[in-house]
Protein backbone atom coordinates (compact mmCIF):
# COMPACT_ATOMS: atom_id res chain seq x y z
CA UNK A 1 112.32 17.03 18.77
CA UNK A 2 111.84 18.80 21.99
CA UNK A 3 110.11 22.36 22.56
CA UNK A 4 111.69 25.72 24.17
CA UNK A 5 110.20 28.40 25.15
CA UNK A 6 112.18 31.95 25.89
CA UNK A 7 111.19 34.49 28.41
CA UNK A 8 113.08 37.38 28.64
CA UNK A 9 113.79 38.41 25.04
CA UNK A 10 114.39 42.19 24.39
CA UNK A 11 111.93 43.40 21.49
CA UNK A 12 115.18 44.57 19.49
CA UNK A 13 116.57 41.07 19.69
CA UNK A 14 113.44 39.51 18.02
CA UNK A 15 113.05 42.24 15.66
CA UNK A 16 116.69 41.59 15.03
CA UNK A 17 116.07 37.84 14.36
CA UNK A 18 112.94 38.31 12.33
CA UNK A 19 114.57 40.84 9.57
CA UNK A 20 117.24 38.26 9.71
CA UNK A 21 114.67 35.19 9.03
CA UNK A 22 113.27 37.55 6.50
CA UNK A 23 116.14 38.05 4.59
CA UNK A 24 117.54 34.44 4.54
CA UNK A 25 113.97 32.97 3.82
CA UNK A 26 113.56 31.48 6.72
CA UNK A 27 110.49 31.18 9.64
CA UNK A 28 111.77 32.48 13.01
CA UNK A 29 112.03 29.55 14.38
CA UNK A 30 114.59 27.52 12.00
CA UNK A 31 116.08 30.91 12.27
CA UNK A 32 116.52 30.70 15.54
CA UNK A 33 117.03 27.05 15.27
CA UNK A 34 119.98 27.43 13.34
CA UNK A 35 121.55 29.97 15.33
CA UNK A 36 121.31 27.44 18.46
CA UNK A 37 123.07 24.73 16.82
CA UNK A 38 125.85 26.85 15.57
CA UNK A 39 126.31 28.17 18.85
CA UNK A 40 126.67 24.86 20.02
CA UNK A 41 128.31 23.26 17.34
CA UNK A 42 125.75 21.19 16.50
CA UNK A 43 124.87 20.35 13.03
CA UNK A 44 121.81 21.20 11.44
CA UNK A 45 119.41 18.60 10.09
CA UNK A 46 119.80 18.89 6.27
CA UNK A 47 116.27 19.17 5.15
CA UNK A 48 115.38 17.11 2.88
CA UNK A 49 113.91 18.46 -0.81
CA UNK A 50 110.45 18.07 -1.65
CA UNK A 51 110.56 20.07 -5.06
CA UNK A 52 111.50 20.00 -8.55
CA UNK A 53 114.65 22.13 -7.89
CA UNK A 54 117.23 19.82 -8.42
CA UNK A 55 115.69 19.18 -12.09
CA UNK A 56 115.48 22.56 -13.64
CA UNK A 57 118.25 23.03 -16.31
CA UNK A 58 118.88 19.18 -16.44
CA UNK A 59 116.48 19.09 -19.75
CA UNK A 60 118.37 18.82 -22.60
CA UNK A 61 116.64 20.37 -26.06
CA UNK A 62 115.46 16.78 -26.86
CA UNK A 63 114.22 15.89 -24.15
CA UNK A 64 111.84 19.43 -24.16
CA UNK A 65 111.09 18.26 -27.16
CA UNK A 66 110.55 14.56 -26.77
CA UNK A 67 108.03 15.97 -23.42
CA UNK A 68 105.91 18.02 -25.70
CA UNK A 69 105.22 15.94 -28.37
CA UNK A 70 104.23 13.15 -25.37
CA UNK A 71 101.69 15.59 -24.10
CA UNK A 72 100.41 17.27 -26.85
CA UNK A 73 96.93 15.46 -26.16
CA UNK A 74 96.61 17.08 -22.79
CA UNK A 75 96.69 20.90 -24.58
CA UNK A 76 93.56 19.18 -26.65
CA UNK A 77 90.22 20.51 -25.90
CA UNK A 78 87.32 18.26 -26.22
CA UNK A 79 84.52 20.81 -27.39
CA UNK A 80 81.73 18.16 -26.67
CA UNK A 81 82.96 18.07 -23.11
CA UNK A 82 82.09 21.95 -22.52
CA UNK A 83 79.30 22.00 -24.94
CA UNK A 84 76.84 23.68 -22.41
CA UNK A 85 73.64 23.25 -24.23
């Protein structure tokens, strides 16, 4: 990926680009990023997921279920193992 620096930029047009950064959850810079590419009509990169967000609400009631009862021994405290005297 290669590097750009801008000289030149009013303050209003940063401020500009930073509340709209903010309010897409964005940094500035795939903020600004994206805004090059679309003026280009480039695509964007999809960025790939590294969380769990594709799995929430795929649980069914069983399977909640069937997840507790296979971890129920991690929720158990061994009392020896704190036992401080």
């Amino acid at each position: 990926m290669a590097n750009l620096s801008v000289r030149g930029l009013q303050t209003e047009t940063l401020d500009a680009l930073k509340t709209q950064a903010g309010r897409e959850g964005k940094s500035l810079n795939a903020m600004v990023v994206q805004l090059l590419q679309n003026a280009v009509g480039g695509k964007p990169k999809p960025c790939p997921h590294t969380d769990l967000d594709a799995l929430a609400g795929t649980w069914s009631s069983q399977d909640a279920a069937d997840f507790t009862h296979a971890t129920a021994a991690f929720r158990a405290i061994d009392a020896d193992l704190w036992d401080s005297a």
